[in-house]
Each structure stands twice: as structure tokens, then as C-alpha cells.
PDB file of N, CA and C in Angstrom:
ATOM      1  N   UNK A   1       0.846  -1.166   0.000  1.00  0.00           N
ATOM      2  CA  UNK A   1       0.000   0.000   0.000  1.00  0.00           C
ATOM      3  C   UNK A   1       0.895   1.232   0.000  1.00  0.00           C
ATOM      4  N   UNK A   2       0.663   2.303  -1.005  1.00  0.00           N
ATOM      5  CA  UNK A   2       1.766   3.518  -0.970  1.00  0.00           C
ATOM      6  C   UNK A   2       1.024   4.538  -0.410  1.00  0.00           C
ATOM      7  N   UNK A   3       1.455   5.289   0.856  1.00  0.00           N
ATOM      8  CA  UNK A   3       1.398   6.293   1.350  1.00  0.00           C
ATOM      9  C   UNK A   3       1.484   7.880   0.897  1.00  0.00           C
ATOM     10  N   UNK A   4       0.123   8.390   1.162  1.00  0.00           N
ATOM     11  CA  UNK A   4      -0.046   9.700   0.298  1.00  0.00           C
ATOM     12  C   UNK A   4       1.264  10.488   0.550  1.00  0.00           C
ATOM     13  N   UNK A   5       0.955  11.818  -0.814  1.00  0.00           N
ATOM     14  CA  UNK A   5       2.204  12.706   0.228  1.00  0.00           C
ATOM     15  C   UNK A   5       1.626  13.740   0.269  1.00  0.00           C
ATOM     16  N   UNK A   6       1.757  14.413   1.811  1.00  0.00           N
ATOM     17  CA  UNK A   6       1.063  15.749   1.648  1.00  0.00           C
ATOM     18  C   UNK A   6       1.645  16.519   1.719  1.00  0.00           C
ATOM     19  N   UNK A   7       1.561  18.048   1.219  1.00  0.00           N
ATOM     20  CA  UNK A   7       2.395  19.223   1.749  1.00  0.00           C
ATOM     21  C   UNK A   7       1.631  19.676   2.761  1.00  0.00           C
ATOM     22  N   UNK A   8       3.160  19.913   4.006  1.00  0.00           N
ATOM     23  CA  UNK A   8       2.310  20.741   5.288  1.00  0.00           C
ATOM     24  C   UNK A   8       3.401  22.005   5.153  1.00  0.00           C
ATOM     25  N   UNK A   9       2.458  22.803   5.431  1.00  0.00           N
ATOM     26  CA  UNK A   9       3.697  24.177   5.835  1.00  0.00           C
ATOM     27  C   UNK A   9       2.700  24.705   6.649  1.00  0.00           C
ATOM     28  N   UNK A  10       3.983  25.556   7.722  1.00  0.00           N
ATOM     29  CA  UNK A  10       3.437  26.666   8.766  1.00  0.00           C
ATOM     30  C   UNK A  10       3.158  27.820   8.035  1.00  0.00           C
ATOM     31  N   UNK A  11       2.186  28.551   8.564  1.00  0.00           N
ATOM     32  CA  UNK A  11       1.958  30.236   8.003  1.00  0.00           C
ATOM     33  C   UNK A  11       2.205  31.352   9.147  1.00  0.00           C
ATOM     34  N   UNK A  12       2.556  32.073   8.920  1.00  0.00           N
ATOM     35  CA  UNK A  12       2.652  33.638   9.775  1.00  0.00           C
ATOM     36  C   UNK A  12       1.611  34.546   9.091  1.00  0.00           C
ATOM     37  N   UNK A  13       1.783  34.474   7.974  1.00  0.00           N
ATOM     38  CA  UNK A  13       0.868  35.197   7.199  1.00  0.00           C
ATOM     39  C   UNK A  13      -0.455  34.444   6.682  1.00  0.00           C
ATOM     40  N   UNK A  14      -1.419  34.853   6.907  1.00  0.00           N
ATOM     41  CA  UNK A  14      -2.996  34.612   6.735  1.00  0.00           C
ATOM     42  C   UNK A  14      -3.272  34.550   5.115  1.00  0.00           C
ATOM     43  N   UNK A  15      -2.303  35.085   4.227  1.00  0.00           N
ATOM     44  CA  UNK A  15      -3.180  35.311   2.740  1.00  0.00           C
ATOM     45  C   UNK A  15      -3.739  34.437   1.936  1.00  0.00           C
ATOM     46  N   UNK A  16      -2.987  33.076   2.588  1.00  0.00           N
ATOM     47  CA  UNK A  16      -3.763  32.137   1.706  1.00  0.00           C
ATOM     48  C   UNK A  16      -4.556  31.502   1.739  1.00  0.00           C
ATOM     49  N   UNK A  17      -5.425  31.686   2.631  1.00  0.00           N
ATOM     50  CA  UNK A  17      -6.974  31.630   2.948  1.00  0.00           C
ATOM     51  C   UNK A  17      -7.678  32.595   2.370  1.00  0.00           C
ATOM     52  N   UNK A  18      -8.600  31.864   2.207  1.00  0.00           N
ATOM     53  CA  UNK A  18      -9.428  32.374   1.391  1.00  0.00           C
ATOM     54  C   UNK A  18     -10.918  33.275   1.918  1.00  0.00           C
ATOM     55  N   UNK A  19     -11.614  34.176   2.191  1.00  0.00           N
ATOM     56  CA  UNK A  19     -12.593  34.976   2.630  1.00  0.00           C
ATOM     57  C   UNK A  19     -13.874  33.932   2.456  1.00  0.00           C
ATOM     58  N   UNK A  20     -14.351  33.344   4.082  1.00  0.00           N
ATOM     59  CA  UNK A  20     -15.566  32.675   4.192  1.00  0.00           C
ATOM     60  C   UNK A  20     -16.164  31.417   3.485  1.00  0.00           C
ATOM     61  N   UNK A  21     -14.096  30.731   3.350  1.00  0.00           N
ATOM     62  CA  UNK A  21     -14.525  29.363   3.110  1.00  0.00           C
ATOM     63  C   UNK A  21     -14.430  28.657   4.470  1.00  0.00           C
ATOM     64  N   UNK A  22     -14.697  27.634   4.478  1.00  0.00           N
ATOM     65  CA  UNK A  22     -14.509  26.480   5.343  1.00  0.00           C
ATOM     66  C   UNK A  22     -13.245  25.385   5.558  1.00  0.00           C
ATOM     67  N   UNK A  23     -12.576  25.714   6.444  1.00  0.00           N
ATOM     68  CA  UNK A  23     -11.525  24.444   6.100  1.00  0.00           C
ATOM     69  C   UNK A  23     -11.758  23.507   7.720  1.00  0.00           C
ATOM     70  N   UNK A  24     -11.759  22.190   7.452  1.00  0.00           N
ATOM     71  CA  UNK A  24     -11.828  21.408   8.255  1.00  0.00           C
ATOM     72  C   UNK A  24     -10.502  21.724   9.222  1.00  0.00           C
ATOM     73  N   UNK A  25     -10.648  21.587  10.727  1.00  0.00           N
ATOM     74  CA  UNK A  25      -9.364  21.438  11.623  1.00  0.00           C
ATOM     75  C   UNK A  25      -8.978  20.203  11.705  1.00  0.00           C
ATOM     76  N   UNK A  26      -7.770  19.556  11.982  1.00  0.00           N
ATOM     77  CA  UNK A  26      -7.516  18.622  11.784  1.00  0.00           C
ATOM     78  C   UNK A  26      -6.882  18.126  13.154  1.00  0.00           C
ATOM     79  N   UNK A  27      -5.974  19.076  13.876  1.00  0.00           N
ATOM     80  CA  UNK A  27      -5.433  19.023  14.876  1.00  0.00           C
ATOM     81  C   UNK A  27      -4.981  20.647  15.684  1.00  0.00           C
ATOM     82  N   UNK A  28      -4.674  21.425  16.627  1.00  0.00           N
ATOM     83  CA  UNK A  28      -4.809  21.863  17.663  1.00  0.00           C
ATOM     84  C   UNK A  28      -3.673  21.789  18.631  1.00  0.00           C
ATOM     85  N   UNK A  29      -3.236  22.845  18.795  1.00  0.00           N
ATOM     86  CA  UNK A  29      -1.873  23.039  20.301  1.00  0.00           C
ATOM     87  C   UNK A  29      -2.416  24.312  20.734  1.00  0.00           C
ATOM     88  N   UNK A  30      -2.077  24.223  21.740  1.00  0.00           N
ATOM     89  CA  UNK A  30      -1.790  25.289  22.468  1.00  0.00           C
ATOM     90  C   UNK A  30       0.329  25.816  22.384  1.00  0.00           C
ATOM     91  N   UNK A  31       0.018  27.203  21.874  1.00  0.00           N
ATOM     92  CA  UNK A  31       1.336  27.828  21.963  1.00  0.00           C
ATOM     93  C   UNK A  31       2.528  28.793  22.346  1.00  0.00           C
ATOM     94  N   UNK A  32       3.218  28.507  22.836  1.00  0.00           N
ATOM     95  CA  UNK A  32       3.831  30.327  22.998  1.00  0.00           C
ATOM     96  C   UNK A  32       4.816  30.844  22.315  1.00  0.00           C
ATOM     97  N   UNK A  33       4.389  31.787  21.730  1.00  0.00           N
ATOM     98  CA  UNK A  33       4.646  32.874  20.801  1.00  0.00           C
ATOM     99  C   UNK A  33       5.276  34.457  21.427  1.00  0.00           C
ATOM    100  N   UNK A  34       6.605  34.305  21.415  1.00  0.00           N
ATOM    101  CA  UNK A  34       7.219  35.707  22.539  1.00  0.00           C
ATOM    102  C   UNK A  34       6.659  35.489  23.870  1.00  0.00           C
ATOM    103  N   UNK A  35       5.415  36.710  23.966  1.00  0.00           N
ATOM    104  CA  UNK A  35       5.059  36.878  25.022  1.00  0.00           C
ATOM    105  C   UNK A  35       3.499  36.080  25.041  1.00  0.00           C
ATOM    106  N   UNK A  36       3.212  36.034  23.998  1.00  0.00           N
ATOM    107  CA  UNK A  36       1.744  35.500  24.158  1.00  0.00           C
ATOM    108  C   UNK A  36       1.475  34.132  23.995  1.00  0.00           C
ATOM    109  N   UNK A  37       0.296  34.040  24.705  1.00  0.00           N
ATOM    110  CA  UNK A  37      -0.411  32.046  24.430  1.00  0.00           C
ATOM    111  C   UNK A  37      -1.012  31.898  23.246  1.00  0.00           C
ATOM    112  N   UNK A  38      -1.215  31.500  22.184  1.00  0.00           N
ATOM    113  CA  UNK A  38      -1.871  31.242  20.855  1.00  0.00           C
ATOM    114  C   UNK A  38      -2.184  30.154  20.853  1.00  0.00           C
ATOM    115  N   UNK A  39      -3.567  29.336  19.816  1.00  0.00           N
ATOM    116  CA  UNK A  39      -3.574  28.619  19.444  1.00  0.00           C
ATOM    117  C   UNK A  39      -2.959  27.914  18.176  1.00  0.00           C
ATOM    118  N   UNK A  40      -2.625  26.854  17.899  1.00  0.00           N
ATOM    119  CA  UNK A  40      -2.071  26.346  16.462  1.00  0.00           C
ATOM    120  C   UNK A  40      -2.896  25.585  15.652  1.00  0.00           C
ATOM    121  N   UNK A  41      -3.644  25.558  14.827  1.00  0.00           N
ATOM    122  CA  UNK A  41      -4.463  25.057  14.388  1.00  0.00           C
ATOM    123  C   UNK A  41      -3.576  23.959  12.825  1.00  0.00           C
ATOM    124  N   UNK A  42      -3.963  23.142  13.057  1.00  0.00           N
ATOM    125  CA  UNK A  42      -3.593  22.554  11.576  1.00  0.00           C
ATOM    126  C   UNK A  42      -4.837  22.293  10.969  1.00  0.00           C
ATOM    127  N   UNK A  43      -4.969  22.890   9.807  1.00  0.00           N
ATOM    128  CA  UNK A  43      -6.636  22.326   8.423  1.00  0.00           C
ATOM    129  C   UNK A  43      -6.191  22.199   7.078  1.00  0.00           C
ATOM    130  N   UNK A  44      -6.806  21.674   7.051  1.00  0.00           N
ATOM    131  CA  UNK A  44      -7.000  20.906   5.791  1.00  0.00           C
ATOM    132  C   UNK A  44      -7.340  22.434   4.590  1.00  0.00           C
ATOM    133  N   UNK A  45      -6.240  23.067   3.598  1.00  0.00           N
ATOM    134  CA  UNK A  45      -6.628  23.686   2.628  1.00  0.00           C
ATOM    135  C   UNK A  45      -7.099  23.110   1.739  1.00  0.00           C
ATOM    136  N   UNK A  46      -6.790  22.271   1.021  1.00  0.00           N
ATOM    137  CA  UNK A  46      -6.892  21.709  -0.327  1.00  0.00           C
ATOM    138  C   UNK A  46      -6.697  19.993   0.127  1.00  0.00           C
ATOM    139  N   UNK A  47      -7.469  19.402  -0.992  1.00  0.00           N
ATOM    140  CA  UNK A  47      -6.888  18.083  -1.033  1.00  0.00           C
ATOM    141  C   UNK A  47      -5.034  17.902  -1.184  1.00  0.00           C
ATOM    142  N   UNK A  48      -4.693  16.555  -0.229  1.00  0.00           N
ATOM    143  CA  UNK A  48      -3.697  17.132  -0.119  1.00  0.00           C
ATOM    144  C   UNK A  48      -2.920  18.103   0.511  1.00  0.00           C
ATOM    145  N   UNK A  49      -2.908  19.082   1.014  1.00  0.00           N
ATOM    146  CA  UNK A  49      -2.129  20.424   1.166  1.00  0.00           C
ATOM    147  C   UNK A  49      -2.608  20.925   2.886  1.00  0.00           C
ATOM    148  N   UNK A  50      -2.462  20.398   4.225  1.00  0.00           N
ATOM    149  CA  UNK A  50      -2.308  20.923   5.125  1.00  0.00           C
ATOM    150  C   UNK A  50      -1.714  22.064   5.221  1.00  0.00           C
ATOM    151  N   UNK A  51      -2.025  23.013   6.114  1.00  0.00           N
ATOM    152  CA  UNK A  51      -1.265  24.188   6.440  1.00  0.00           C
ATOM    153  C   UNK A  51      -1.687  24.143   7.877  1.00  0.00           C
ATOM    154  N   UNK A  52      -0.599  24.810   8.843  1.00  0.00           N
ATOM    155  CA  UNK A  52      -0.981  25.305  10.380  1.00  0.00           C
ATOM    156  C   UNK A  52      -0.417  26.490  10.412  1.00  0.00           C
ATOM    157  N   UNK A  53      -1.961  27.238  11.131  1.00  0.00           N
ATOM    158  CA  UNK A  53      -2.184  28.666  11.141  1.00  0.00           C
ATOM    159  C   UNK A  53      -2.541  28.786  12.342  1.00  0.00           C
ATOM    160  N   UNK A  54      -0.936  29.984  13.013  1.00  0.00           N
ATOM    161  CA  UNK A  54      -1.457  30.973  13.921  1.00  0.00           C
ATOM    162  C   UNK A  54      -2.412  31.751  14.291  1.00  0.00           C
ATOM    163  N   UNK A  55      -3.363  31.136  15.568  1.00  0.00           N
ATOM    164  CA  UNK A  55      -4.907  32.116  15.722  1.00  0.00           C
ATOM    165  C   UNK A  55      -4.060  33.483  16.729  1.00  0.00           C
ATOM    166  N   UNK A  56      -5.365  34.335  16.561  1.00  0.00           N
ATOM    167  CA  UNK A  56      -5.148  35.608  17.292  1.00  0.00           C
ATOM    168  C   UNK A  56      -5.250  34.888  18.682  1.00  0.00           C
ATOM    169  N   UNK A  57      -4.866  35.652  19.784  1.00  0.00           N
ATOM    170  CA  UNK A  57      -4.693  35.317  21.150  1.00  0.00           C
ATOM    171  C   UNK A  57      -6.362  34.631  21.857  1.00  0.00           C
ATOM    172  N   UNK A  58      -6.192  34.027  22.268  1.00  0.00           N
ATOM    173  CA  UNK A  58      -7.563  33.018  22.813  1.00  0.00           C
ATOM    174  C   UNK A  58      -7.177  33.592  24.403  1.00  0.00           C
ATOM    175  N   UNK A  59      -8.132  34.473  25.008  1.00  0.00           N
ATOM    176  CA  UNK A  59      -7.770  34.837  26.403  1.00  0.00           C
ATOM    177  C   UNK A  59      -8.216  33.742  27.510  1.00  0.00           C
ATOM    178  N   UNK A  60      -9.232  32.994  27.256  1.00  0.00           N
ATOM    179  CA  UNK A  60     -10.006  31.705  28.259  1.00  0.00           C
ATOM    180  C   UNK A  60      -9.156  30.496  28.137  1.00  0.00           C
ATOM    181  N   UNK A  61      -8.456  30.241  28.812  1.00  0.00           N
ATOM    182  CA  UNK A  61      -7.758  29.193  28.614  1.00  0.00           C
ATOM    183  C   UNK A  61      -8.668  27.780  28.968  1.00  0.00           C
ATOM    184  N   UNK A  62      -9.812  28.084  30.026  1.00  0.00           N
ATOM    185  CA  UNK A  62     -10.507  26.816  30.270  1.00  0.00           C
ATOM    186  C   UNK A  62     -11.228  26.652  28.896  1.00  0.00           C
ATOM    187  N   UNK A  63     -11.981  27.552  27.997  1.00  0.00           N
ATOM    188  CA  UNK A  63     -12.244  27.524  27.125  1.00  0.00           C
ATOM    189  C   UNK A  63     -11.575  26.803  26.189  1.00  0.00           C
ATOM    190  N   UNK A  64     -10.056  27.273  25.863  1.00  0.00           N
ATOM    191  CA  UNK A  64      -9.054  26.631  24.899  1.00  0.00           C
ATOM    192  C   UNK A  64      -8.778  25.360  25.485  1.00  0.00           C
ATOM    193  N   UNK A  65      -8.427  24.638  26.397  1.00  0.00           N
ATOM    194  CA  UNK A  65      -8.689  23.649  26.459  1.00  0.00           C
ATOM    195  C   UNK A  65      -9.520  22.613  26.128  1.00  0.00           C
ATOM    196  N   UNK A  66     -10.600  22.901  26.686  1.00  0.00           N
ATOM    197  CA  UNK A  66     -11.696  22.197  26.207  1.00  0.00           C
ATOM    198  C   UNK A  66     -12.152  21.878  24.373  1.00  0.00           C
ATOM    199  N   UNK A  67     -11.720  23.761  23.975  1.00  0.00           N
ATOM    200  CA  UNK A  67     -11.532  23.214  22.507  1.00  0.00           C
ATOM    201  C   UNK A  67     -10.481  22.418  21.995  1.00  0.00           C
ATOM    202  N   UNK A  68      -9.441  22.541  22.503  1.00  0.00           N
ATOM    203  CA  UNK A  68      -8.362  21.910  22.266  1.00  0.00           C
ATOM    204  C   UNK A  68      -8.796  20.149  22.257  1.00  0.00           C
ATOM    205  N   UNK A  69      -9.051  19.859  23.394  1.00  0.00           N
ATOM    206  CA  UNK A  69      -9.089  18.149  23.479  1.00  0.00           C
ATOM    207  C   UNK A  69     -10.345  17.607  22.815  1.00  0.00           C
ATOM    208  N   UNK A  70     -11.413  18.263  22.425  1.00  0.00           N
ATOM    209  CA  UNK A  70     -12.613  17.950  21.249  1.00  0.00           C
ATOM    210  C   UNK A  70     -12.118  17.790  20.070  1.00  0.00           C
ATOM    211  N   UNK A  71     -10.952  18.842  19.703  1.00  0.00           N
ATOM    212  CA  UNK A  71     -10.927  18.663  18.216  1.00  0.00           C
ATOM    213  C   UNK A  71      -9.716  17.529  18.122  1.00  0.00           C
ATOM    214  N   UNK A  72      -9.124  17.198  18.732  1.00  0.00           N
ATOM    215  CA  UNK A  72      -7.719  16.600  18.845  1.00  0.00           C
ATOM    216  C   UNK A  72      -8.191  14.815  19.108  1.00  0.00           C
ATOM    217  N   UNK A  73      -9.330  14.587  19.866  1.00  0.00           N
ATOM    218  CA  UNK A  73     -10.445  13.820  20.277  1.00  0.00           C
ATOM    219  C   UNK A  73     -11.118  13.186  19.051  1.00  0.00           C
ATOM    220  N   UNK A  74     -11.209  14.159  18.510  1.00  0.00           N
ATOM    221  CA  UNK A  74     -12.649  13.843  17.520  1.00  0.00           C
ATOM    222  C   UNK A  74     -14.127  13.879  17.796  1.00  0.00           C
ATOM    223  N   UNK A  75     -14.116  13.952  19.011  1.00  0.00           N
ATOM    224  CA  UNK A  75     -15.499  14.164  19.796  1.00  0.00           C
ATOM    225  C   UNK A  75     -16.407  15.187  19.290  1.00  0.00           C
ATOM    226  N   UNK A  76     -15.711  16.465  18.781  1.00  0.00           N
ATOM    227  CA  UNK A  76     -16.390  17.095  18.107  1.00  0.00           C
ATOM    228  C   UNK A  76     -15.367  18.006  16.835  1.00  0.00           C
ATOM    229  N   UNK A  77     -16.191  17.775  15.461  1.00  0.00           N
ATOM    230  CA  UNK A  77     -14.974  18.527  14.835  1.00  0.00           C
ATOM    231  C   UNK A  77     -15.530  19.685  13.943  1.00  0.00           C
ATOM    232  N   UNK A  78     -14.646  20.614  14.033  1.00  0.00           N
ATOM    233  CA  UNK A  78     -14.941  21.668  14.073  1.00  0.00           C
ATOM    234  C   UNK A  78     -13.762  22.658  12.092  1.00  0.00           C
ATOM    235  N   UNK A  79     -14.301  23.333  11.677  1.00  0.00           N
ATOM    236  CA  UNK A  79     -13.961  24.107  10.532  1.00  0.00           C
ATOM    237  C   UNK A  79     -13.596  25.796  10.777  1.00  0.00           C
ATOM    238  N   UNK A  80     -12.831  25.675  10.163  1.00  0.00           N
ATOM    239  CA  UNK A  80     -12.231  27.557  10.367  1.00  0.00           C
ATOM    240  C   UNK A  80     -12.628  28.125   9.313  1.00  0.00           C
ATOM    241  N   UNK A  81     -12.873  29.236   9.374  1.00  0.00           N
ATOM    242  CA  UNK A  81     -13.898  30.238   8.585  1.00  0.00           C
ATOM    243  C   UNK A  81     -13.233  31.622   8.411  1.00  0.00           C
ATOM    244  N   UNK A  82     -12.206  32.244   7.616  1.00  0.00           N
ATOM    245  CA  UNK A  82     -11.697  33.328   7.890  1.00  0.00           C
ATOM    246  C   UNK A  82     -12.495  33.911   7.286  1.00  0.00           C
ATOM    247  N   UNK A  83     -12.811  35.499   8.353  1.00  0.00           N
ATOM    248  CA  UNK A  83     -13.857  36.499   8.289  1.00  0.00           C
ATOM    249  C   UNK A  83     -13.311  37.496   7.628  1.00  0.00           C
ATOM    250  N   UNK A  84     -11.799  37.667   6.996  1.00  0.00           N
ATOM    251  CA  UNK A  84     -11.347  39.106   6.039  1.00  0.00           C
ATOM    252  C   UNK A  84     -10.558  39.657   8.025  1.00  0.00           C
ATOM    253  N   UNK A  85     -10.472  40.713   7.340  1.00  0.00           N
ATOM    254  CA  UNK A  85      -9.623  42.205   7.957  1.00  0.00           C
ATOM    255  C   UNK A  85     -10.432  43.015   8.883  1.00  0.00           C
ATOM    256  N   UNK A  86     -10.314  43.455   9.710  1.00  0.00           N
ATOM    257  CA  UNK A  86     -11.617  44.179  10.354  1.00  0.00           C
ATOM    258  C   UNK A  86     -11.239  45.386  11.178  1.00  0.00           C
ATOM    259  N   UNK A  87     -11.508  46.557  10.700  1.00  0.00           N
ATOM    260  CA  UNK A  87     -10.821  48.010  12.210  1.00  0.00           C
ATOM    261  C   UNK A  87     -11.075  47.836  13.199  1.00  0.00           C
ATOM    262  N   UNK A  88     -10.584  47.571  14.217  1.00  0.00           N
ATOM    263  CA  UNK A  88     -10.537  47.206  15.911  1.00  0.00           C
ATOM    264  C   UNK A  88     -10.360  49.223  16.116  1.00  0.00           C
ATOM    265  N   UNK A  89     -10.118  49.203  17.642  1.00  0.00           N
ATOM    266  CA  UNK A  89     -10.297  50.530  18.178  1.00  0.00           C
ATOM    267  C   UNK A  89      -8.518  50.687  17.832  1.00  0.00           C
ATOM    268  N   UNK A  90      -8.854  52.283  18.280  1.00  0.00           N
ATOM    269  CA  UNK A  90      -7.287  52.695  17.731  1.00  0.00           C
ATOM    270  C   UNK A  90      -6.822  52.667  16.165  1.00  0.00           C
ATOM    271  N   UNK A  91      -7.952  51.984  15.365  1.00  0.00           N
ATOM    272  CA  UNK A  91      -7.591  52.264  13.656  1.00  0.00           C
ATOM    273  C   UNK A  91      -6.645  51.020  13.538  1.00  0.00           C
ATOM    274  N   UNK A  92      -6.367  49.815  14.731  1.00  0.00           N
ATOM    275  CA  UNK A  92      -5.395  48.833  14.096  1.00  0.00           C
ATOM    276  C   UNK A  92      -6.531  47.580  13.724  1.00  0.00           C
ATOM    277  N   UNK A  93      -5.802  47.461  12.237  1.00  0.00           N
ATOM    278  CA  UNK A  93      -6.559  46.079  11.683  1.00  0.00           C
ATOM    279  C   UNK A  93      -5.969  44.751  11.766  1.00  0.00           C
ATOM    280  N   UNK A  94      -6.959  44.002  11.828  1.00  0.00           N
ATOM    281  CA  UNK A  94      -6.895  42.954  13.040  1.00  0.00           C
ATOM    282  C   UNK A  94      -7.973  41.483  11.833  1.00  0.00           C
ATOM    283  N   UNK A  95      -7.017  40.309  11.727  1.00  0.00           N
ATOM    284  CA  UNK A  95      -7.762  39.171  11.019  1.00  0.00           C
ATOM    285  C   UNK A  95      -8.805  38.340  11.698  1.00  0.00           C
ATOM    286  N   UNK A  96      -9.913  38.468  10.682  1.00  0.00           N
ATOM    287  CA  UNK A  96     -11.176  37.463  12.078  1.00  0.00           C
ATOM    288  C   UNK A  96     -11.764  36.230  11.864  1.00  0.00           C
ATOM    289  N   UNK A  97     -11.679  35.387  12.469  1.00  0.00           N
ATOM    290  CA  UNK A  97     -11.927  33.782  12.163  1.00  0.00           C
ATOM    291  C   UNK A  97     -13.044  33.699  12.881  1.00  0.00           C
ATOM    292  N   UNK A  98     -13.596  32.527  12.286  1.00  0.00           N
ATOM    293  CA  UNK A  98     -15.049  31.738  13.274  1.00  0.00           C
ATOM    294  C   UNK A  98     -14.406  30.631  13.128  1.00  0.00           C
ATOM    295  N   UNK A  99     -14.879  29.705  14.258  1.00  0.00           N
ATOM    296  CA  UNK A  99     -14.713  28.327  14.592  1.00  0.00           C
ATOM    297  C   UNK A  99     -16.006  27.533  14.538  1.00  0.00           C
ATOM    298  N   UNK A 100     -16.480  27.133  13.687  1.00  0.00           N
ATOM    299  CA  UNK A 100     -18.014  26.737  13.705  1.00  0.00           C
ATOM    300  C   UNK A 100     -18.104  25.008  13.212  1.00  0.00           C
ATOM    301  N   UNK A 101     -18.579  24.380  14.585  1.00  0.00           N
ATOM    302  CA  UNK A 101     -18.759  22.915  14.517  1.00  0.00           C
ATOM    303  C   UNK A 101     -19.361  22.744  13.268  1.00  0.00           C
ATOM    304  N   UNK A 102     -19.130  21.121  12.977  1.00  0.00           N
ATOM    305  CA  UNK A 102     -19.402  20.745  11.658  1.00  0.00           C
ATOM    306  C   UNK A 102     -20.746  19.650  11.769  1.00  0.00           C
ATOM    307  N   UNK A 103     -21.659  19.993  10.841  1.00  0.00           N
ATOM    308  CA  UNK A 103     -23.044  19.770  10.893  1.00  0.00           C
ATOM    309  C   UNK A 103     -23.181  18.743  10.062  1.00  0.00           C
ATOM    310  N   UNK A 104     -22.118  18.341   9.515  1.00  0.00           N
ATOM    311  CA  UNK A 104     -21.773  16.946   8.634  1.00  0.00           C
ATOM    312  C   UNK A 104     -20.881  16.168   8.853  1.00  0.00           C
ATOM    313  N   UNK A 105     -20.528  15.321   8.585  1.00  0.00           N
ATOM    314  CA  UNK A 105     -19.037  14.486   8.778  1.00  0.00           C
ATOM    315  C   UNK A 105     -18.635  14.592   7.337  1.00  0.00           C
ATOM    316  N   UNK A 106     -17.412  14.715   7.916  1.00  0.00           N
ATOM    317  CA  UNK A 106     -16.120  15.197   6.368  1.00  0.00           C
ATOM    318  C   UNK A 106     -15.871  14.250   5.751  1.00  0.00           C
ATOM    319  N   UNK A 107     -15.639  13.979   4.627  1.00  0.00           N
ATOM    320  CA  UNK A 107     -15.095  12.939   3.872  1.00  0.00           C
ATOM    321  C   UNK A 107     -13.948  12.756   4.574  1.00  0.00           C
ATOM    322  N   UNK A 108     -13.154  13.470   5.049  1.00  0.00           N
ATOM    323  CA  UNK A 108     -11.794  12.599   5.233  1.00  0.00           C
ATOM    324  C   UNK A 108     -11.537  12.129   6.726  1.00  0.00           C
ATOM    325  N   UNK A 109     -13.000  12.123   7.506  1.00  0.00           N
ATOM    326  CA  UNK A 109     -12.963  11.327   8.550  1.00  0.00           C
ATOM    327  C   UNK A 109     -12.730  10.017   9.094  1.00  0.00           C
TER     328      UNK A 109
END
């Protein structure tokens, strides 16, 4: 039996997502980044083609946990949704994701 090959790469930069698609999560860390805690998300872009993308700061950590061991679990799985660019206060723009459970099971479950 021959073993797929996938490309995984890390991102810093958000651009290659796409505005209010869906990508399945696949796996989940918790991280630290300088000074801050982040999440790490790995999803599924394309057939084939993993990427793991740096989320903005998650302040609830009981929260992040709990998401953390669902999606990592399988217990519940969940899709990332990038929302575009958005003006926060102070005029700094700021990238916005949804995390929205999945109301189907994925083909590549």
C-alpha cells in the first residue's frame, strides 16, 4: 500500500486563505509565541495540502482547552472560517476567524 504525500507548511501570514470558506481542523496546540499564548491550528486547505495557522490570542484558557481536546479527540470537529480584515479601536486592523462545529461528517474522517 503507498502512502499519500502531503504538503504541510506553517503560516505567519494569513493570505492564503481564502474569505468565508470552510476548512476542516484537523489538529490543535496550544502555543507560545514571545510573550503570548496562541492557538495552532492545523486544516486541511486543499486536497492534499495541510497548512498550520497561527490564531489571534484566545484569552479563556478553560475555554481553549476544552476546545483543544474535542478537536484533537474527535469528539467534536470543528472548521475555520476566515472572516477578512476588520478596524478594531485605535484604527489597528486585526484578522477574524469563526470556529463553527461541523453539521456533517467530512469525507476525510
Amino acid at each position: 500500500m503507498s502512502a499519500a504525500i502531503l504538503h504541510v507548511s506553517a503560516v505567519n501570514a494569513i493570505e492564503i486563505l481564502e474569505f468565508n470558506k470552510s476548512y476542516p481542523i484537523l489538529y490543535a496546540s496550544r502555543v507560545v509565541r514571545g510573550t503570548l499564548m496562541t492557538l495552532l491550528l492545523t486544516i486541511l486547505r486543499d486536497v492534499g495540502h495541510i497548512v498550520k495557522v497561527y490564531m489571534p490570542e484566545m484569552r479563556d484558557r478553560n475555554v481553549q482547552d476544552i476546545l483543544i481536546i474535542a478537536i484533537n479527540t474527535r469528539s467534536q470537529k470543528y472548521n475555520l472560517i476566515y472572516k477578512g480584515i476588520c478596524e478594531e479601536e485605535e484604527e489597528e486592523l486585526v484578522h477574524r476567524f469563526q470556529l463553527e462545529p461541523q453539521s456533517q461528517p467530512h469525507l476525510l474522517a
